[in-house]
PDB file of N, CA and C in Angstrom:
ATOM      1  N   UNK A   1     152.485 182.822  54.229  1.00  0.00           N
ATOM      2  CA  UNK A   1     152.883 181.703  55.085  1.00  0.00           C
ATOM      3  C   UNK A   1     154.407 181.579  55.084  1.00  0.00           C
ATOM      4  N   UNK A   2     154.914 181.468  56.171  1.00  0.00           N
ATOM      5  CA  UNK A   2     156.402 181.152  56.229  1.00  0.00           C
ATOM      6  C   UNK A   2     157.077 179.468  56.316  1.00  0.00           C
ATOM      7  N   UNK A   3     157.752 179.489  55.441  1.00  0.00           N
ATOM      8  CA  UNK A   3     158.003 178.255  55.299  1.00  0.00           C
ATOM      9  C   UNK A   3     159.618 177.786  56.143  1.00  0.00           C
ATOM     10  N   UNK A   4     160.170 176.977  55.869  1.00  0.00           N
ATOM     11  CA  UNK A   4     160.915 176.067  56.902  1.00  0.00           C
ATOM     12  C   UNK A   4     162.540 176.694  56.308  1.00  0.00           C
ATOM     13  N   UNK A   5     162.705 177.223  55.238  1.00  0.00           N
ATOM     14  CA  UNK A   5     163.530 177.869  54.026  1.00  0.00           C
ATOM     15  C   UNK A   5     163.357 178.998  55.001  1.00  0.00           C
ATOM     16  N   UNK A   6     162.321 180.139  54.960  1.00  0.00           N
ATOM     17  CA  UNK A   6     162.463 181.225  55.708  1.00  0.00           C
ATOM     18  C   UNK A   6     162.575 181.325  56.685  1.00  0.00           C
ATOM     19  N   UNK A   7     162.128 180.414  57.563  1.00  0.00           N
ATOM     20  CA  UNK A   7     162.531 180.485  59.001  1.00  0.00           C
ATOM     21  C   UNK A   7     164.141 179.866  59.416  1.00  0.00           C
ATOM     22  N   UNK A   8     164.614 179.089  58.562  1.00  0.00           N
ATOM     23  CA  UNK A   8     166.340 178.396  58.827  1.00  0.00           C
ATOM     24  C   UNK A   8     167.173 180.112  58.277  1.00  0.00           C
ATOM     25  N   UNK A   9     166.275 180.782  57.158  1.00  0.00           N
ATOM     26  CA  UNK A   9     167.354 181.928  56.941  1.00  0.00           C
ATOM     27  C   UNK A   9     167.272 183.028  58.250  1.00  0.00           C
ATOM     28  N   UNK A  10     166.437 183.394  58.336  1.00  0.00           N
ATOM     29  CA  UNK A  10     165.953 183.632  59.511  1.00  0.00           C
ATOM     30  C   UNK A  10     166.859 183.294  60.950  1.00  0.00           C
ATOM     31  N   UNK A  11     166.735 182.259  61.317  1.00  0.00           N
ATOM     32  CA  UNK A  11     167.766 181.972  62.512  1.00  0.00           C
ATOM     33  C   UNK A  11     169.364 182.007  61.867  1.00  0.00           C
ATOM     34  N   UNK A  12     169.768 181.401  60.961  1.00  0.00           N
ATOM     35  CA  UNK A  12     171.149 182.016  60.637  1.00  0.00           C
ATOM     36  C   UNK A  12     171.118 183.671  60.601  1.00  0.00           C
ATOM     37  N   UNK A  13     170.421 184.412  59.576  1.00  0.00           N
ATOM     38  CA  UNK A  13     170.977 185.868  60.406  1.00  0.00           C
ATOM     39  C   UNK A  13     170.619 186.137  61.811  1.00  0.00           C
ATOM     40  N   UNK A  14     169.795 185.489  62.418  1.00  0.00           N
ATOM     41  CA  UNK A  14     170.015 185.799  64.015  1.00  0.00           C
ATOM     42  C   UNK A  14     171.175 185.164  65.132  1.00  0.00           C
ATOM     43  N   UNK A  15     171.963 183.840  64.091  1.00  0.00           N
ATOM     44  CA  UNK A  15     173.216 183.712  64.896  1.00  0.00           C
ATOM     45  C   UNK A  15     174.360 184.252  64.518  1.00  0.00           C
ATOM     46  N   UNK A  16     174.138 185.076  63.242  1.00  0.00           N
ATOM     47  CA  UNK A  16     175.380 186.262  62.739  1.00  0.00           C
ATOM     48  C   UNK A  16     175.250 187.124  63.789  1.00  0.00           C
ATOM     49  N   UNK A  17     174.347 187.678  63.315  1.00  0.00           N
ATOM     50  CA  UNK A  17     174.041 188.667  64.328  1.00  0.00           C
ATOM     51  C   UNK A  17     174.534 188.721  65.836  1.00  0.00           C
ATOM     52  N   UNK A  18     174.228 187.472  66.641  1.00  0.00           N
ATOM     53  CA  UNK A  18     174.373 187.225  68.015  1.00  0.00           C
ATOM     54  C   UNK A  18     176.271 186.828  67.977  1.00  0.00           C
ATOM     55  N   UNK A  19     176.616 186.293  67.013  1.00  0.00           N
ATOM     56  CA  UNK A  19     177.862 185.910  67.031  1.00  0.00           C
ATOM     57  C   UNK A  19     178.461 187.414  66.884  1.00  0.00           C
ATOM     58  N   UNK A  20     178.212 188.605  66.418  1.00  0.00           N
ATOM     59  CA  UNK A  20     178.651 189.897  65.991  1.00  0.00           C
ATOM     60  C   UNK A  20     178.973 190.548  67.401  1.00  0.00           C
ATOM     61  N   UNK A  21     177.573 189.948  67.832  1.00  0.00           N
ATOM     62  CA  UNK A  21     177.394 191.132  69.425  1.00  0.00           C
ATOM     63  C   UNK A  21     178.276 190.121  70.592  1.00  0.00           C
ATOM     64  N   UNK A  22     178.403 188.740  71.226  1.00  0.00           N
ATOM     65  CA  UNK A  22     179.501 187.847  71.487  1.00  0.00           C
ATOM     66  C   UNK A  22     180.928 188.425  71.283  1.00  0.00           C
ATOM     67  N   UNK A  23     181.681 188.580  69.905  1.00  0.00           N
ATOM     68  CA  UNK A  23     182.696 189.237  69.548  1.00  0.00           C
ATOM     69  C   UNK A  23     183.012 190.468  70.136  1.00  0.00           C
ATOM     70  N   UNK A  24     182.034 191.658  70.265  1.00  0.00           N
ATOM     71  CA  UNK A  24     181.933 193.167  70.469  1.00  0.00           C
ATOM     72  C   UNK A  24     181.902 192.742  72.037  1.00  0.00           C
ATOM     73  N   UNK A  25     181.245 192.172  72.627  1.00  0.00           N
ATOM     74  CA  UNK A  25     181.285 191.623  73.968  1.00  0.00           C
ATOM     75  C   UNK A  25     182.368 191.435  74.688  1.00  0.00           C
ATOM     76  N   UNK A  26     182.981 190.533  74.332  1.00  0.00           N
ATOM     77  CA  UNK A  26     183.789 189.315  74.751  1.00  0.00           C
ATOM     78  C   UNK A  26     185.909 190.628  74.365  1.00  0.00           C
ATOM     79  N   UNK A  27     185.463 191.393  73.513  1.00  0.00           N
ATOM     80  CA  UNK A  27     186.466 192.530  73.456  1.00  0.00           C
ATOM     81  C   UNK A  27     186.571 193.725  74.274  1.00  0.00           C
ATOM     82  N   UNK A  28     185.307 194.098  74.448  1.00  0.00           N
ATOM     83  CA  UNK A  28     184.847 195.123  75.792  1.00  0.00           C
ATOM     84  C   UNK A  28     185.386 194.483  77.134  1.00  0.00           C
ATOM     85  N   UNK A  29     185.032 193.420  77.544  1.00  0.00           N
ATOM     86  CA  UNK A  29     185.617 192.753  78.261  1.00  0.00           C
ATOM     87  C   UNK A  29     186.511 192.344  78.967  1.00  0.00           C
ATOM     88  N   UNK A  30     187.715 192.198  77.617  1.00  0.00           N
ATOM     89  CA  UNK A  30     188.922 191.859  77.607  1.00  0.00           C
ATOM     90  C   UNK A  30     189.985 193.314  77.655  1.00  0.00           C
ATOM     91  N   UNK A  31     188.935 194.486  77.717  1.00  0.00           N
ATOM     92  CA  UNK A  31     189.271 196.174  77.482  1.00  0.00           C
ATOM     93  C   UNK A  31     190.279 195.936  78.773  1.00  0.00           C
ATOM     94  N   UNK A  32     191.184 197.229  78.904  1.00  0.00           N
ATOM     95  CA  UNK A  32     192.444 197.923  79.905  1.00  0.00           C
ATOM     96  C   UNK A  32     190.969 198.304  80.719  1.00  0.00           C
ATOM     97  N   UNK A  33     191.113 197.841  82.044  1.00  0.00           N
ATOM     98  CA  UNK A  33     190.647 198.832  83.439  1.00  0.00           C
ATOM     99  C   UNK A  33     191.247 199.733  83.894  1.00  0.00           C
ATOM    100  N   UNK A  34     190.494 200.857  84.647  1.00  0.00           N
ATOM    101  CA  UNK A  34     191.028 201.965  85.118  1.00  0.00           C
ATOM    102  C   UNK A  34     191.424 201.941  86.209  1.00  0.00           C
ATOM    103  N   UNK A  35     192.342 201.960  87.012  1.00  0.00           N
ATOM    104  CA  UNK A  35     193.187 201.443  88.254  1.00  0.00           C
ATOM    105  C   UNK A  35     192.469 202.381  89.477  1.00  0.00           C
ATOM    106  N   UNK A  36     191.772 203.206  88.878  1.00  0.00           N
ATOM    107  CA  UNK A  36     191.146 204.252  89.978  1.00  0.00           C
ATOM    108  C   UNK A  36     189.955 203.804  90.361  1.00  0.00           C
ATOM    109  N   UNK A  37     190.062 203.284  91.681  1.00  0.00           N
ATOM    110  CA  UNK A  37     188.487 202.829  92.615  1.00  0.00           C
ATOM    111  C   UNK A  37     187.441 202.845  91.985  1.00  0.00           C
ATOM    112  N   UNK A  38     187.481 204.256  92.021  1.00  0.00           N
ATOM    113  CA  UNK A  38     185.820 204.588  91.509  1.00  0.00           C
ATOM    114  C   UNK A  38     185.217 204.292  90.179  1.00  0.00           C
ATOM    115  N   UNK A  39     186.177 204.809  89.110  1.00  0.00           N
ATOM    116  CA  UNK A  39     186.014 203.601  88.180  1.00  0.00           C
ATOM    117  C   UNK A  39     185.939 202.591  87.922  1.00  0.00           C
ATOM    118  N   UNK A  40     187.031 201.906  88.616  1.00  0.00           N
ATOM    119  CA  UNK A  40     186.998 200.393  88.012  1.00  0.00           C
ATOM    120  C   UNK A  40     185.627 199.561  89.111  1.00  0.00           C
ATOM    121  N   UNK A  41     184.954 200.598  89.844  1.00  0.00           N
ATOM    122  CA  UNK A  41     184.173 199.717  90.203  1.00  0.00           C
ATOM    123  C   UNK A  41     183.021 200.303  89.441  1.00  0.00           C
ATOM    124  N   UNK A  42     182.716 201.033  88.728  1.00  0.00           N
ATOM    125  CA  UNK A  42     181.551 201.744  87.834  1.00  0.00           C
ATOM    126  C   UNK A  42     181.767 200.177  86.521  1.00  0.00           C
ATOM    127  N   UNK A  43     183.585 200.257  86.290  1.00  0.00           N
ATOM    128  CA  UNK A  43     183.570 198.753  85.039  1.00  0.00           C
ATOM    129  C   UNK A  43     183.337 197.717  85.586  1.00  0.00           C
ATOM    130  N   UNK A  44     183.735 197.194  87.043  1.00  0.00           N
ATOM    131  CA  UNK A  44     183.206 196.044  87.123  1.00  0.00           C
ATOM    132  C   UNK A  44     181.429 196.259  86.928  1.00  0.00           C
ATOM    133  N   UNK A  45     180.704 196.675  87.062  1.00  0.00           N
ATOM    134  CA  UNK A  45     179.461 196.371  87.236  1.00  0.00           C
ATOM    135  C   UNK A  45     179.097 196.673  85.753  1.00  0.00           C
ATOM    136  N   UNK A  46     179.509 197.039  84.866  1.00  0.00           N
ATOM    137  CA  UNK A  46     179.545 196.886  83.497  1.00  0.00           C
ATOM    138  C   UNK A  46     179.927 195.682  83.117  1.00  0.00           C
ATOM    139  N   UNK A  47     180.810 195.309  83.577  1.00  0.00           N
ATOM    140  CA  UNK A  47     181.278 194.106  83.077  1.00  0.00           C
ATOM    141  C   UNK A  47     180.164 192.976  83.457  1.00  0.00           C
ATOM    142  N   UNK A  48     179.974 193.095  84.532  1.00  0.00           N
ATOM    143  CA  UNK A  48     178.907 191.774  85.387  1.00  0.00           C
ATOM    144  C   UNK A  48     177.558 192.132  84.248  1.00  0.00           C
ATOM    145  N   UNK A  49     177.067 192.939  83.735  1.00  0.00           N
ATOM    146  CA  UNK A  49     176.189 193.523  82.618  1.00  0.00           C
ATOM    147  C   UNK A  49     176.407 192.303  81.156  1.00  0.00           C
ATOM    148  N   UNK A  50     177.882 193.096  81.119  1.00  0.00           N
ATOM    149  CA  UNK A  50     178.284 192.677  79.798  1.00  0.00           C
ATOM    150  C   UNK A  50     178.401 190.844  79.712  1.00  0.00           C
ATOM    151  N   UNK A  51     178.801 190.217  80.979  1.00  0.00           N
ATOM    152  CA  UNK A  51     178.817 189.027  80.941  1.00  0.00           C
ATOM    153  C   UNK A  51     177.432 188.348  80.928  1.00  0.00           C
ATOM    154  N   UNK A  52     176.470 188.890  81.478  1.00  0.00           N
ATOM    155  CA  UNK A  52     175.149 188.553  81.951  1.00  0.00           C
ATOM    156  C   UNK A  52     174.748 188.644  80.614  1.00  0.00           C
ATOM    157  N   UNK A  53     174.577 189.466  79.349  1.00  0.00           N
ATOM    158  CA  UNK A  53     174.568 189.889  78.196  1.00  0.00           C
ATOM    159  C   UNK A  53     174.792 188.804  77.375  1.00  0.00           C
ATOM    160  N   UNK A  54     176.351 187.966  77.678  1.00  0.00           N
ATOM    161  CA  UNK A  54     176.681 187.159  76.713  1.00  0.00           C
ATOM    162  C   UNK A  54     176.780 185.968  76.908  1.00  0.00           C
ATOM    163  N   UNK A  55     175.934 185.734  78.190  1.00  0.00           N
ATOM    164  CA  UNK A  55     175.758 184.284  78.850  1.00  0.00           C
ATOM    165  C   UNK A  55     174.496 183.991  78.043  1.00  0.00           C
ATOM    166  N   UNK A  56     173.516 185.298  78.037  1.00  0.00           N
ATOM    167  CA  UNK A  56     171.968 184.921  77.779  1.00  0.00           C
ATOM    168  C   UNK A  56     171.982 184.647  75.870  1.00  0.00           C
ATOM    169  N   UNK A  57     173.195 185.359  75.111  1.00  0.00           N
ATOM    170  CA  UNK A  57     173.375 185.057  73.561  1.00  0.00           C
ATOM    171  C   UNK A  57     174.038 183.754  73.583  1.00  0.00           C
ATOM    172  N   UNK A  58     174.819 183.476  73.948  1.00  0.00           N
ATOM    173  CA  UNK A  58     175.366 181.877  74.499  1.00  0.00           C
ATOM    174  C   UNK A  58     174.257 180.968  74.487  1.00  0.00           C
ATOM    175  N   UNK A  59     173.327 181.133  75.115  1.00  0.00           N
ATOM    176  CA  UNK A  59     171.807 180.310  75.261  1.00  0.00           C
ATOM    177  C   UNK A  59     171.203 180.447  74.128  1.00  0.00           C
ATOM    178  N   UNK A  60     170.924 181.488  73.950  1.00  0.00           N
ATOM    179  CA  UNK A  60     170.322 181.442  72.857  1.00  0.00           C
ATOM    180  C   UNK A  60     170.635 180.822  71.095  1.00  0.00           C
ATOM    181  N   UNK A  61     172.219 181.603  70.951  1.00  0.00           N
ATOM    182  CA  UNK A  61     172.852 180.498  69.995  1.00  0.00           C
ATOM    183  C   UNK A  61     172.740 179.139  70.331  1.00  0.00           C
ATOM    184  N   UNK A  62     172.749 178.104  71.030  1.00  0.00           N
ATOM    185  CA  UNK A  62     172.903 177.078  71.613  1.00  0.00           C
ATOM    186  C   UNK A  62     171.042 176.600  71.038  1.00  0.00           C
ATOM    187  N   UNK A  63     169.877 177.466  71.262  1.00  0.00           N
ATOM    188  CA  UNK A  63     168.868 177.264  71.385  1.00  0.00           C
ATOM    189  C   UNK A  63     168.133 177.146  69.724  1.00  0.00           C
ATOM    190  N   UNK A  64     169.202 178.188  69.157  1.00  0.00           N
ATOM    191  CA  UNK A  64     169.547 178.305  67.387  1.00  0.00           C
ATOM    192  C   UNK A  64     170.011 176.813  66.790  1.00  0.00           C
ATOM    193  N   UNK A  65     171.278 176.523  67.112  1.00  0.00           N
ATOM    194  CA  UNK A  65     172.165 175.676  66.736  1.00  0.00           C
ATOM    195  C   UNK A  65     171.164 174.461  66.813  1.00  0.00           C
ATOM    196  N   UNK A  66     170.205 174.296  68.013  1.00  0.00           N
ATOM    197  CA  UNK A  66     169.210 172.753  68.011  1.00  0.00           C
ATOM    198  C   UNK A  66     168.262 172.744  67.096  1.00  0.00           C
ATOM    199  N   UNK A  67     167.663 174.158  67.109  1.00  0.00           N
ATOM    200  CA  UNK A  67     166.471 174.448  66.035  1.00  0.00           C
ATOM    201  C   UNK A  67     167.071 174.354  64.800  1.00  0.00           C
ATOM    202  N   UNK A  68     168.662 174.836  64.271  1.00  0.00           N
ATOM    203  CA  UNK A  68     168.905 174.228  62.688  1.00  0.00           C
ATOM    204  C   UNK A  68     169.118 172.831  62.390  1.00  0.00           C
ATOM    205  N   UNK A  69     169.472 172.101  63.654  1.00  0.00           N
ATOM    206  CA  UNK A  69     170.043 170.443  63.613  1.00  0.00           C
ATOM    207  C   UNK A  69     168.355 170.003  63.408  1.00  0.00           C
ATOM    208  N   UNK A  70     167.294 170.295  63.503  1.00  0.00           N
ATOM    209  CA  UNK A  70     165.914 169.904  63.767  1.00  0.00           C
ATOM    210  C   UNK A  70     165.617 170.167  62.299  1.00  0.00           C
ATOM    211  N   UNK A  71     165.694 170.952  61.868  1.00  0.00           N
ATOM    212  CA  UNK A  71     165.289 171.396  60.214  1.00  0.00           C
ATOM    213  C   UNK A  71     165.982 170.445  59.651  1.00  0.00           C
ATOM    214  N   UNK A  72     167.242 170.288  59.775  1.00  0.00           N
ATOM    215  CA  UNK A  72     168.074 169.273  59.073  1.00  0.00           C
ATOM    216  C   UNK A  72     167.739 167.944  59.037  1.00  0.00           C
ATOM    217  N   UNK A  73     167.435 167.487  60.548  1.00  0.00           N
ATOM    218  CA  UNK A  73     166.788 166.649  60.384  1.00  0.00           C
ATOM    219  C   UNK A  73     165.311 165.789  60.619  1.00  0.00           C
ATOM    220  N   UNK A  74     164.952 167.086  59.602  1.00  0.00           N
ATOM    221  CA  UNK A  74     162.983 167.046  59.538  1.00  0.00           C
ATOM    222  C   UNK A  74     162.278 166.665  60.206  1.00  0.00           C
ATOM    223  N   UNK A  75     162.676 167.617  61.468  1.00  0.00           N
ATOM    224  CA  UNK A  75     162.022 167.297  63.076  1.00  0.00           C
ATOM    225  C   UNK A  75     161.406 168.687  62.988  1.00  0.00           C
ATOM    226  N   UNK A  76     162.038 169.702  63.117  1.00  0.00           N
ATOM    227  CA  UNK A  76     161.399 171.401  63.197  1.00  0.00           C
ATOM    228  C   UNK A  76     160.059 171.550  62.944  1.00  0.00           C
ATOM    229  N   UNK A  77     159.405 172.309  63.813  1.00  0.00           N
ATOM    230  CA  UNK A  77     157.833 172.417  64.034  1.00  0.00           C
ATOM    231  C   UNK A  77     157.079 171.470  64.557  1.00  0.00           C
ATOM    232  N   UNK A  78     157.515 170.444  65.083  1.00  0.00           N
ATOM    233  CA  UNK A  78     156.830 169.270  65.867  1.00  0.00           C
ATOM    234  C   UNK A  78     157.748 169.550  67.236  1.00  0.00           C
ATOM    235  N   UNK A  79     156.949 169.416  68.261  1.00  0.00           N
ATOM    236  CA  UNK A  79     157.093 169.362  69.601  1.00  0.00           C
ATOM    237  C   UNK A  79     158.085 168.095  70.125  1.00  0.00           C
ATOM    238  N   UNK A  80     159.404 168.379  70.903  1.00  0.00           N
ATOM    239  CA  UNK A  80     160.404 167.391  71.511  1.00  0.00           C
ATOM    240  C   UNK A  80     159.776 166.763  71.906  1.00  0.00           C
ATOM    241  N   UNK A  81     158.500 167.206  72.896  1.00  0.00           N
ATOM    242  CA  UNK A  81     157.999 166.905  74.312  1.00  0.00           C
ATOM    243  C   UNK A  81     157.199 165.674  73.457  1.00  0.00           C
ATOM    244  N   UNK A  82     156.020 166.470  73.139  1.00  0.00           N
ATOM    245  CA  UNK A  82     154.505 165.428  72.665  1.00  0.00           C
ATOM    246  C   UNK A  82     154.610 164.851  71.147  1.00  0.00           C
ATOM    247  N   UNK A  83     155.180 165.677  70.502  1.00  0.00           N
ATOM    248  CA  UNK A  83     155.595 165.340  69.148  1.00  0.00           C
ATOM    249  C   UNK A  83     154.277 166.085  68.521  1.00  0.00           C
ATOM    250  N   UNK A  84     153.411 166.850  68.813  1.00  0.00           N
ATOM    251  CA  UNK A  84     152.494 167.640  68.273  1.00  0.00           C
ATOM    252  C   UNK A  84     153.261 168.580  67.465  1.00  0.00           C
ATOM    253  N   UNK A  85     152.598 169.065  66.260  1.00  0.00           N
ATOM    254  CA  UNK A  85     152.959 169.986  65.773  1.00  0.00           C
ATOM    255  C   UNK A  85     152.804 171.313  66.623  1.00  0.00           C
ATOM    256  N   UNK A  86     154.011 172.372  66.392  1.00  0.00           N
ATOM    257  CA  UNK A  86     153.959 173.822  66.882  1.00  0.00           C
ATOM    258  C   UNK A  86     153.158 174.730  66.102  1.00  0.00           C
ATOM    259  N   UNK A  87     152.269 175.404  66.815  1.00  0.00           N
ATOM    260  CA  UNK A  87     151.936 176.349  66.066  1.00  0.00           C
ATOM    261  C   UNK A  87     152.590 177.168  65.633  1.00  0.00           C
ATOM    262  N   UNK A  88     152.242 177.710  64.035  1.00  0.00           N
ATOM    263  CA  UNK A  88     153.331 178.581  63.426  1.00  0.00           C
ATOM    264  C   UNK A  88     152.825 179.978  64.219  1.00  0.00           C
ATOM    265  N   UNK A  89     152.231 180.330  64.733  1.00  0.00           N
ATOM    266  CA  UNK A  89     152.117 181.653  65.325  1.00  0.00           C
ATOM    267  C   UNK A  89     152.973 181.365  66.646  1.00  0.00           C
ATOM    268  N   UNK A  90     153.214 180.694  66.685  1.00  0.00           N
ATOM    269  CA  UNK A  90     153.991 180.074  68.403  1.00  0.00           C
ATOM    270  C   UNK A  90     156.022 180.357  67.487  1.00  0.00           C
ATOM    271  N   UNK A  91     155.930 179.756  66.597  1.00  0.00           N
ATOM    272  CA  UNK A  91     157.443 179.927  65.344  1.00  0.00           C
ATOM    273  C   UNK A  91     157.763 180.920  65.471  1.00  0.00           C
ATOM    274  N   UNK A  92     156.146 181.522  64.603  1.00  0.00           N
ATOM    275  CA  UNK A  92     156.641 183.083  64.392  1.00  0.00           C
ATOM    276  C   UNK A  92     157.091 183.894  65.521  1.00  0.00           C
ATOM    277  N   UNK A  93     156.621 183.387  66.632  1.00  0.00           N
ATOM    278  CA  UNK A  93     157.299 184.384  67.576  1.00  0.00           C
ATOM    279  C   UNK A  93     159.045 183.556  68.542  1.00  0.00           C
ATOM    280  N   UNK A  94     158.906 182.582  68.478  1.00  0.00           N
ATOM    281  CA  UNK A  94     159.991 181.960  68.847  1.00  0.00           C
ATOM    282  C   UNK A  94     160.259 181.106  68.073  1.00  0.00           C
ATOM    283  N   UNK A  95     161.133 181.128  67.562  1.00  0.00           N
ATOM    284  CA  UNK A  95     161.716 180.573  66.112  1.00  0.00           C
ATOM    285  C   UNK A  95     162.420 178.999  66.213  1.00  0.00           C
ATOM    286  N   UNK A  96     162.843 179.369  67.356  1.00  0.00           N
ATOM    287  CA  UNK A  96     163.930 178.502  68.231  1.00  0.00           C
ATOM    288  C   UNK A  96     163.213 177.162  69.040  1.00  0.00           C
ATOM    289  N   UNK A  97     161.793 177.565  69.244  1.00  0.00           N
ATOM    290  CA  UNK A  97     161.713 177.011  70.001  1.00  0.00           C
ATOM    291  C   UNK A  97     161.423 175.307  69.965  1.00  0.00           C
ATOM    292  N   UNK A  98     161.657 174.841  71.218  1.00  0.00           N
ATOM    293  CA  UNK A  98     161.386 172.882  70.370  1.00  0.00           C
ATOM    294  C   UNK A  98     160.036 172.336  70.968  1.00  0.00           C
ATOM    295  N   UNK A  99     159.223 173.330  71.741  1.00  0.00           N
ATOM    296  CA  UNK A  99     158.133 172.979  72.535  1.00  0.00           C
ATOM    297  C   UNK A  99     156.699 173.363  72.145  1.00  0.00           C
ATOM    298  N   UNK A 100     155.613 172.997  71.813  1.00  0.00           N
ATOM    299  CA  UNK A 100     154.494 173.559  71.449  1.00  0.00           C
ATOM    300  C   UNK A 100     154.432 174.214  73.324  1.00  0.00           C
ATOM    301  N   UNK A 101     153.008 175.415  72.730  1.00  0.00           N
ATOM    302  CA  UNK A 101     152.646 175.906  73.944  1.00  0.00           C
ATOM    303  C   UNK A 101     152.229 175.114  75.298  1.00  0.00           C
ATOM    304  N   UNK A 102     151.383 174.407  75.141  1.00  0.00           N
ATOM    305  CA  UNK A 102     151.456 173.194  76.215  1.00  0.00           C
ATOM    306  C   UNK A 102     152.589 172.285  76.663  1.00  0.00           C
ATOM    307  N   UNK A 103     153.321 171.780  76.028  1.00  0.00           N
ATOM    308  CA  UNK A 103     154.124 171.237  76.593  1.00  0.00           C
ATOM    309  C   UNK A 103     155.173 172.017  77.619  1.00  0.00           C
ATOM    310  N   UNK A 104     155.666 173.845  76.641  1.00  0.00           N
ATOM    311  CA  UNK A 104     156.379 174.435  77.364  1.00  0.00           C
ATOM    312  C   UNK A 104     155.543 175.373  78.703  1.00  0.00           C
ATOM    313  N   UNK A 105     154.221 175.300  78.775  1.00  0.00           N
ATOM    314  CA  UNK A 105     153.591 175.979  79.826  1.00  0.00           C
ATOM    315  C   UNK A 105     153.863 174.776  81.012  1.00  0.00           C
ATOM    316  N   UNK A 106     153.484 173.550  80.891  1.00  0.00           N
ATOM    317  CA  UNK A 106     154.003 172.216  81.752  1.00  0.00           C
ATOM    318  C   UNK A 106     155.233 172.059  82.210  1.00  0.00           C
ATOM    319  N   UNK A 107     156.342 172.568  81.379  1.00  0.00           N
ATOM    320  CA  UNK A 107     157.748 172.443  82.025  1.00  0.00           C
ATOM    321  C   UNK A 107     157.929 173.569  82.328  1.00  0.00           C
ATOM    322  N   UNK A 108     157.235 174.683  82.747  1.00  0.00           N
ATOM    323  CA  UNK A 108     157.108 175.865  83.505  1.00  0.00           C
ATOM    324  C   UNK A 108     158.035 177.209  83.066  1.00  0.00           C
TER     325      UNK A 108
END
């Protein structure tokens, strides 16, 4: 059984992690373009990649950061919506999340 200890360690190495790949991102990014057409339009569409990339870790840290404020304050595993408890097989697969399955199948 996973407890509330393993799942908070758990989302901290997944916002190292996401904060690692953000950094590596956000430097690629900020890289010298190649002044030649054809390239720099092969990087822009890398880039539109790379931003799309670090918009969706942005969310997701953001989605981290609520789920540790919830542990903290001994809300985590009960539903925003209904206040039902989450199933831990629902945890185990989204760690993050603040919605039991019903509530988040309802807000679509």
């Amino acid at each position: 059984m996973t407890t509330i200890q393993d799942r908070r360690k758990a989302l901290l190495n997944r916002l190292a992690e996401l904060d690692g790949r953000l950094h590596t991102i956000e430097a690629e990014l900020d890289a010298e373009h190649s002044k030649d057409w054809d390239d720099a339009a092969v990087e822009r569409e890398g880039d539109e990649v790379l931003e799309h990339l670090g918009q969706a870790g942005q969310d997701e840290i953001r989605r981290i950061r609520a789920a540790l404020q919830r542990i903290r304050d001994g809300e985590y595993g009960y539903c925003a919506k209904c206040g039902e408890e989450i199933a831990a097989e629902r945890l185990d697969v989204l760690p993050d999340t603040p919605l039991c399955r019903n509530c988040a199948a309802a807000t679509g």
